[in-house]
PDB file of N, CA and C in Angstrom:
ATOM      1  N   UNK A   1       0.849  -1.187   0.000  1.00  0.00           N
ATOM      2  CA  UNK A   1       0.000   0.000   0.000  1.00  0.00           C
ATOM      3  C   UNK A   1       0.887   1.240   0.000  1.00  0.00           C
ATOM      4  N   UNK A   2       0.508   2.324  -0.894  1.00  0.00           N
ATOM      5  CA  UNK A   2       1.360   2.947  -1.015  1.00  0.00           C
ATOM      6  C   UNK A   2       0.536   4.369  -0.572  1.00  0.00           C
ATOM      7  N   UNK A   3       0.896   5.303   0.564  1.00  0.00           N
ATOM      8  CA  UNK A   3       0.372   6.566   0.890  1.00  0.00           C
ATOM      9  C   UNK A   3       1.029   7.664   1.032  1.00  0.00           C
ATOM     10  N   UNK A   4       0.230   8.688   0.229  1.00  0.00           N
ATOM     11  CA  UNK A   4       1.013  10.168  -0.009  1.00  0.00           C
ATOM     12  C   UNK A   4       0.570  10.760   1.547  1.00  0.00           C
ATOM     13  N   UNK A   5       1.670  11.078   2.218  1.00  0.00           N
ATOM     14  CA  UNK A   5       1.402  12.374   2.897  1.00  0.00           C
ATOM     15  C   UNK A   5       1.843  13.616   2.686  1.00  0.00           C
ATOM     16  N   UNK A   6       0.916  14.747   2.642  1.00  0.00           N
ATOM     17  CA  UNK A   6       1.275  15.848   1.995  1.00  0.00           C
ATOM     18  C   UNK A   6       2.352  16.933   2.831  1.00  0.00           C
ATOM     19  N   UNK A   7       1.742  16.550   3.995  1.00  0.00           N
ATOM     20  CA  UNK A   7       2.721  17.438   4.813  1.00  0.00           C
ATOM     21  C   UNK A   7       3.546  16.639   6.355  1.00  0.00           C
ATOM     22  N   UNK A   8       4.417  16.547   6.546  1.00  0.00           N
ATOM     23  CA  UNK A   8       5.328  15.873   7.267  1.00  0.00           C
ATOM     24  C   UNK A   8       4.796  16.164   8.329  1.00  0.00           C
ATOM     25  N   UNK A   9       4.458  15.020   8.852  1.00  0.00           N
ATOM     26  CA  UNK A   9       4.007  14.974  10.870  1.00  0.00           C
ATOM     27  C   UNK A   9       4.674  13.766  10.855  1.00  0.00           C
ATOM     28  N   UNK A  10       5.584  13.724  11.857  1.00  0.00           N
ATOM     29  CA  UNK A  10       6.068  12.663  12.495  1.00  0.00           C
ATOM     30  C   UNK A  10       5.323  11.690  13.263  1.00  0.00           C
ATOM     31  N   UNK A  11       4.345  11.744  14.080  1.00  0.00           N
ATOM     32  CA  UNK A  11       3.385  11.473  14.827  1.00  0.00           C
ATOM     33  C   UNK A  11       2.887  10.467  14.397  1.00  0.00           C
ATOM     34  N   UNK A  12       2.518  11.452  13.057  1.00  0.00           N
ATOM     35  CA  UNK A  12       1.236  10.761  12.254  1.00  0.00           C
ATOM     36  C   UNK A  12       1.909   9.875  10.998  1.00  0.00           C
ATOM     37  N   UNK A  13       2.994  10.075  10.387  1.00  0.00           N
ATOM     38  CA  UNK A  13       3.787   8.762  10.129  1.00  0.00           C
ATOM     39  C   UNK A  13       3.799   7.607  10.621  1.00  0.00           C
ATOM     40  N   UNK A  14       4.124   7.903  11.616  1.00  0.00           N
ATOM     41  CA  UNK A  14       5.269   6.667  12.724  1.00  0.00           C
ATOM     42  C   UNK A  14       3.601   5.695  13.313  1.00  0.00           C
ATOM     43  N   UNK A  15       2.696   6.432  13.680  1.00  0.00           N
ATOM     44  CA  UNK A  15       1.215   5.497  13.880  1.00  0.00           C
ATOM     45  C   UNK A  15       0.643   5.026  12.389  1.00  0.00           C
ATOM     46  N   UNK A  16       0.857   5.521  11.403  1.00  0.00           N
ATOM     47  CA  UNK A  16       0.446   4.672  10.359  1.00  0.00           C
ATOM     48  C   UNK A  16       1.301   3.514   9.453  1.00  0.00           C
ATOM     49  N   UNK A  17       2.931   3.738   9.878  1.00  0.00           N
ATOM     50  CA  UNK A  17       3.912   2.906  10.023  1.00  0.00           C
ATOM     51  C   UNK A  17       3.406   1.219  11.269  1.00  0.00           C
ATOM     52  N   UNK A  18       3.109   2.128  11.929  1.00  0.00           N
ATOM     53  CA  UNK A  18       3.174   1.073  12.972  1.00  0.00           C
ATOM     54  C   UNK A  18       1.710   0.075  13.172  1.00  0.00           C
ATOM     55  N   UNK A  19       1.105   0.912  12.744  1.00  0.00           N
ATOM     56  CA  UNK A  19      -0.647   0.076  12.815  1.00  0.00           C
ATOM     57  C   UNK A  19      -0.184  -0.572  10.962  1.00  0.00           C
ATOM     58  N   UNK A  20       0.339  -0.587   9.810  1.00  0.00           N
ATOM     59  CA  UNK A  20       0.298  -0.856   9.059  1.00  0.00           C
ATOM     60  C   UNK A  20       1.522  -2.259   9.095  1.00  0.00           C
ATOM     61  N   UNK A  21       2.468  -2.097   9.317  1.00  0.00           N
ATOM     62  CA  UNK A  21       3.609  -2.996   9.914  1.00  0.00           C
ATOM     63  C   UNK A  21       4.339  -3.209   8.691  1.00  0.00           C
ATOM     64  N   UNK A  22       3.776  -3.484   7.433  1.00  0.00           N
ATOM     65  CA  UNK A  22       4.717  -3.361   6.009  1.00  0.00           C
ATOM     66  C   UNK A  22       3.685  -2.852   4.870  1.00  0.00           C
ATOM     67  N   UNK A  23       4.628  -1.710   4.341  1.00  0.00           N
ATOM     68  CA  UNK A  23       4.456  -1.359   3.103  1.00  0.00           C
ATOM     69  C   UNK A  23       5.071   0.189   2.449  1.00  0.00           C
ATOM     70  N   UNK A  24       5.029   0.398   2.235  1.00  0.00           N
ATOM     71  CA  UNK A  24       5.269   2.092   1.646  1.00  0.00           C
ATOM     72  C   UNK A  24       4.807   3.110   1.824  1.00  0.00           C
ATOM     73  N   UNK A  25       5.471   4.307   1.721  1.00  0.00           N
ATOM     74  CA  UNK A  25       4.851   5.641   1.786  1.00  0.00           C
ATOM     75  C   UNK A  25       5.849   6.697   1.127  1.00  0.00           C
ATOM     76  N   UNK A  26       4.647   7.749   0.655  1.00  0.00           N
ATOM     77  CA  UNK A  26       6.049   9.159   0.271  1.00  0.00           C
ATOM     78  C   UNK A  26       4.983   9.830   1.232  1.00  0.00           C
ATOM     79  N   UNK A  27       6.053  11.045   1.263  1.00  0.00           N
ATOM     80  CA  UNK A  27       6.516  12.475   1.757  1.00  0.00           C
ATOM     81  C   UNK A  27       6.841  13.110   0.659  1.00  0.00           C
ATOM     82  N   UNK A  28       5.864  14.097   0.434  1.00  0.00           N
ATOM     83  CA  UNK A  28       5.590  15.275  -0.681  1.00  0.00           C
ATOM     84  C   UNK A  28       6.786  16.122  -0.282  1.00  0.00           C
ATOM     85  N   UNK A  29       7.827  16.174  -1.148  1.00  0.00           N
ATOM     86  CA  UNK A  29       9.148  17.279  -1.084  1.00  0.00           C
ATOM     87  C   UNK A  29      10.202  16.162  -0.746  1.00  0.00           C
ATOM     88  N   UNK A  30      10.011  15.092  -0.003  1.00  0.00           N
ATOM     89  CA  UNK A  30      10.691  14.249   0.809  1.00  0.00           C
ATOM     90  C   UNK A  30      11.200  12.897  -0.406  1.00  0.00           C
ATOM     91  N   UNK A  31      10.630  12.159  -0.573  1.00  0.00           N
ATOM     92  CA  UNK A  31      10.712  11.128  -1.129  1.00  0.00           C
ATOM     93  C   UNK A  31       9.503   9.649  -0.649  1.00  0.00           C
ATOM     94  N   UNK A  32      10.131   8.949  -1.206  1.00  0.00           N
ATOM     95  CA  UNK A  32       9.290   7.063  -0.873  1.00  0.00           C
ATOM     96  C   UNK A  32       9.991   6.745   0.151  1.00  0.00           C
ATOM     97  N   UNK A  33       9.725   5.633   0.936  1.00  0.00           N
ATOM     98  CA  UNK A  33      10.031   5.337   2.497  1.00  0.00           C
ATOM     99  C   UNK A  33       9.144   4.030   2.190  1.00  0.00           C
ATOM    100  N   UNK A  34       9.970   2.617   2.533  1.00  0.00           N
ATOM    101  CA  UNK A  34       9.583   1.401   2.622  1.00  0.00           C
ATOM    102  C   UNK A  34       9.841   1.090   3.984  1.00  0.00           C
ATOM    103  N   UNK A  35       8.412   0.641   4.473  1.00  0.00           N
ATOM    104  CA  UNK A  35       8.788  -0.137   6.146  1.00  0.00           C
ATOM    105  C   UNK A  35       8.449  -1.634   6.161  1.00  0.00           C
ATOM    106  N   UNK A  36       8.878  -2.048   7.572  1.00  0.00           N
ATOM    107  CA  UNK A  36       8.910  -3.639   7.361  1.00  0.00           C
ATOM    108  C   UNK A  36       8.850  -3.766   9.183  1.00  0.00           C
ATOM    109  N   UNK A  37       8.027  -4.490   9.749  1.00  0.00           N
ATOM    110  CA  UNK A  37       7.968  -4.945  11.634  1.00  0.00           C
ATOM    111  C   UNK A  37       7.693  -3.699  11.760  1.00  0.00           C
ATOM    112  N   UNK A  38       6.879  -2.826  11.582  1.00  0.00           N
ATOM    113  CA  UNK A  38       6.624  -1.681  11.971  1.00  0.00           C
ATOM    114  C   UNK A  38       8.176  -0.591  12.248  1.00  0.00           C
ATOM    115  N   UNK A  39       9.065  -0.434  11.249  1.00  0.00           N
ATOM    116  CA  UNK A  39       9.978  -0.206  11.407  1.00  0.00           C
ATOM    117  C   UNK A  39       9.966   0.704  10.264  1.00  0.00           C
ATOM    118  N   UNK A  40      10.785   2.063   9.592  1.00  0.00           N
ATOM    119  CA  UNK A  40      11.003   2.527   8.495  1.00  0.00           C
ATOM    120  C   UNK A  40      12.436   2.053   8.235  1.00  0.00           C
ATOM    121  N   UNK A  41      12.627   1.323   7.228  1.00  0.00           N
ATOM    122  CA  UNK A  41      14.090   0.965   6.575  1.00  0.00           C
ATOM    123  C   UNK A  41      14.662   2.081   5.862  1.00  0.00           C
ATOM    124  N   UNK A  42      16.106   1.231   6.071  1.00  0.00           N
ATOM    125  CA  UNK A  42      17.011   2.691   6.002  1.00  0.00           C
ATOM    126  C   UNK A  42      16.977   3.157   4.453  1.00  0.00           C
ATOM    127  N   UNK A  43      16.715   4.564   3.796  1.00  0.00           N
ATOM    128  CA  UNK A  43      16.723   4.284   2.646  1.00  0.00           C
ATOM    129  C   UNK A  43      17.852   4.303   1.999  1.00  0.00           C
ATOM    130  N   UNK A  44      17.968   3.746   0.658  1.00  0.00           N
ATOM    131  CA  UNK A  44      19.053   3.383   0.074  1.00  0.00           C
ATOM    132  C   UNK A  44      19.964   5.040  -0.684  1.00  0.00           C
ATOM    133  N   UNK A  45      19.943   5.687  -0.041  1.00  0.00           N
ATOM    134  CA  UNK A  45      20.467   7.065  -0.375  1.00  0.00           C
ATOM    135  C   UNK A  45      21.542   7.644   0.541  1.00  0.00           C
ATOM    136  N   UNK A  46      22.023   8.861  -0.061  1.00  0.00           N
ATOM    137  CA  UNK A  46      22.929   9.669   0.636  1.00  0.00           C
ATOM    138  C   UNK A  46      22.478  11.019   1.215  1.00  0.00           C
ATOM    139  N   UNK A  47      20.700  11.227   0.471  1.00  0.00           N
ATOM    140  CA  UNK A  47      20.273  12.396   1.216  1.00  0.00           C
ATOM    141  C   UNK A  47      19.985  12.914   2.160  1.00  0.00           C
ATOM    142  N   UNK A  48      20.366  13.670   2.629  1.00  0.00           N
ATOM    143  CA  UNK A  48      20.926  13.734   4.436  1.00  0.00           C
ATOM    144  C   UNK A  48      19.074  13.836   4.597  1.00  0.00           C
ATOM    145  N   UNK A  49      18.243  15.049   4.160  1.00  0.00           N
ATOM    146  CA  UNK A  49      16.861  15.070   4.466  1.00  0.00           C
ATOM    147  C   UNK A  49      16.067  14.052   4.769  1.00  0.00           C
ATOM    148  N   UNK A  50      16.781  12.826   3.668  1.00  0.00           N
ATOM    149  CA  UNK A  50      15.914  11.347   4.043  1.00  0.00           C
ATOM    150  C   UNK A  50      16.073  10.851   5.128  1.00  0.00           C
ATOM    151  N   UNK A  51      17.538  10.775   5.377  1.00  0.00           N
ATOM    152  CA  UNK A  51      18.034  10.239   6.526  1.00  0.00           C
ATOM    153  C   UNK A  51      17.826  10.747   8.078  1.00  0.00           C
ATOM    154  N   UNK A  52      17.897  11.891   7.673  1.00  0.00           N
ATOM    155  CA  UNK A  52      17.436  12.577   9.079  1.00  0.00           C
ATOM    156  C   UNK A  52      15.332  12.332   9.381  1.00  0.00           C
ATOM    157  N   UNK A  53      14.970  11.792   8.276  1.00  0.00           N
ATOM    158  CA  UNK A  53      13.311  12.001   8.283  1.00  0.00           C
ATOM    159  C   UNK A  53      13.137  10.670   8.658  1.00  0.00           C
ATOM    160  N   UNK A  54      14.370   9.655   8.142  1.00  0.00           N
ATOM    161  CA  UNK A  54      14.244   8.046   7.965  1.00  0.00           C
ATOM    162  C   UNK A  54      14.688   7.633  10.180  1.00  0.00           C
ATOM    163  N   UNK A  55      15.169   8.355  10.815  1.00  0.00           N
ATOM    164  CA  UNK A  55      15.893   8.686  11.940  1.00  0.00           C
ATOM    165  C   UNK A  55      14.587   8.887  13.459  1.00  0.00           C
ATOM    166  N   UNK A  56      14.289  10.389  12.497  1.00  0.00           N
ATOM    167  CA  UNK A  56      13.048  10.503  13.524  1.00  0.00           C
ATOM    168  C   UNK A  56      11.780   9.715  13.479  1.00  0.00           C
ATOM    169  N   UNK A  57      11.417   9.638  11.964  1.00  0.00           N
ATOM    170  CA  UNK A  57       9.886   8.864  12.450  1.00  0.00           C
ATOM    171  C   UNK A  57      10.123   7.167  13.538  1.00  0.00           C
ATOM    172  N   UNK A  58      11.328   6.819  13.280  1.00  0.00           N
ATOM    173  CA  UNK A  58      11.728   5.610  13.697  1.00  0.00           C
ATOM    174  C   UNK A  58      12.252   5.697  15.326  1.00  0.00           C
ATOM    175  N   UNK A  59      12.588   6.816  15.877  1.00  0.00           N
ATOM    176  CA  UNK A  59      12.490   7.315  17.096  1.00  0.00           C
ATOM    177  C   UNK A  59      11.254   7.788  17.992  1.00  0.00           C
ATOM    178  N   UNK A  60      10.257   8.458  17.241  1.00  0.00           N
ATOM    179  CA  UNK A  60       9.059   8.766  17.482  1.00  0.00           C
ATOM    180  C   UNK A  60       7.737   6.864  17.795  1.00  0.00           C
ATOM    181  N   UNK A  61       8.388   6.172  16.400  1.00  0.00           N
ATOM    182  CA  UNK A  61       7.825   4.922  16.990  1.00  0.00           C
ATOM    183  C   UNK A  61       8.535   4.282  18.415  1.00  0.00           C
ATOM    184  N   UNK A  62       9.740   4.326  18.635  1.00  0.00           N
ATOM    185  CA  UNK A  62      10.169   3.634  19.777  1.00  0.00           C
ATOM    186  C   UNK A  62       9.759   4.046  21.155  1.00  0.00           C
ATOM    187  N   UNK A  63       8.826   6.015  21.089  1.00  0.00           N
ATOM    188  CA  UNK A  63       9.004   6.256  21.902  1.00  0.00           C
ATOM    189  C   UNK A  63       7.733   6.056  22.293  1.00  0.00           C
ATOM    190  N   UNK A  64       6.744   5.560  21.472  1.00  0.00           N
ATOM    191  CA  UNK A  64       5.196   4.797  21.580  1.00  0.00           C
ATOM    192  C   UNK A  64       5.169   3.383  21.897  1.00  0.00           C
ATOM    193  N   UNK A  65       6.060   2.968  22.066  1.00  0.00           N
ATOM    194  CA  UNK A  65       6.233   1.798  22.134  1.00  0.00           C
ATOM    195  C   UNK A  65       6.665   1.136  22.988  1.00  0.00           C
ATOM    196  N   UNK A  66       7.394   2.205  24.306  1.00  0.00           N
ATOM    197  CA  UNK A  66       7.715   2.643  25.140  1.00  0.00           C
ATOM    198  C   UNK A  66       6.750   2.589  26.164  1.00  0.00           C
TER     199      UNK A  66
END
């Protein structure tokens, strides 16, 4: 399943990451983002924006989880 979010909430990522457990998503400005165990995998890039976006939503789940 693949879902556009238009505007970046971490929050609201990381709970539709996590109630979904595998599949895809973009981030409008951002890029595509594949997750897997309710996890966002690392993406296969050097763009620091991804990485830093790929970082927090995956911190924001640990801290629900918590």
């Amino acid at each position: 399943m693949l879902r556009e979010f238009t505007i970046y909430r971490p929050r609201q990522v990381a709970r539709f990451v996590k109630t979904l457990f595998k599949g895809q998503f973009t981030i409008a400005g951002i890029g595509e983002f594949q997750f897997d165990n309710g996890k966002v995998l690392l993406p296969d890039t050097t763009d620091l924006q991804k990485m830093t976006v790929f970082k927090e939503i995956n911190g924001v789940i640990a801290t629900m989880q918590a």
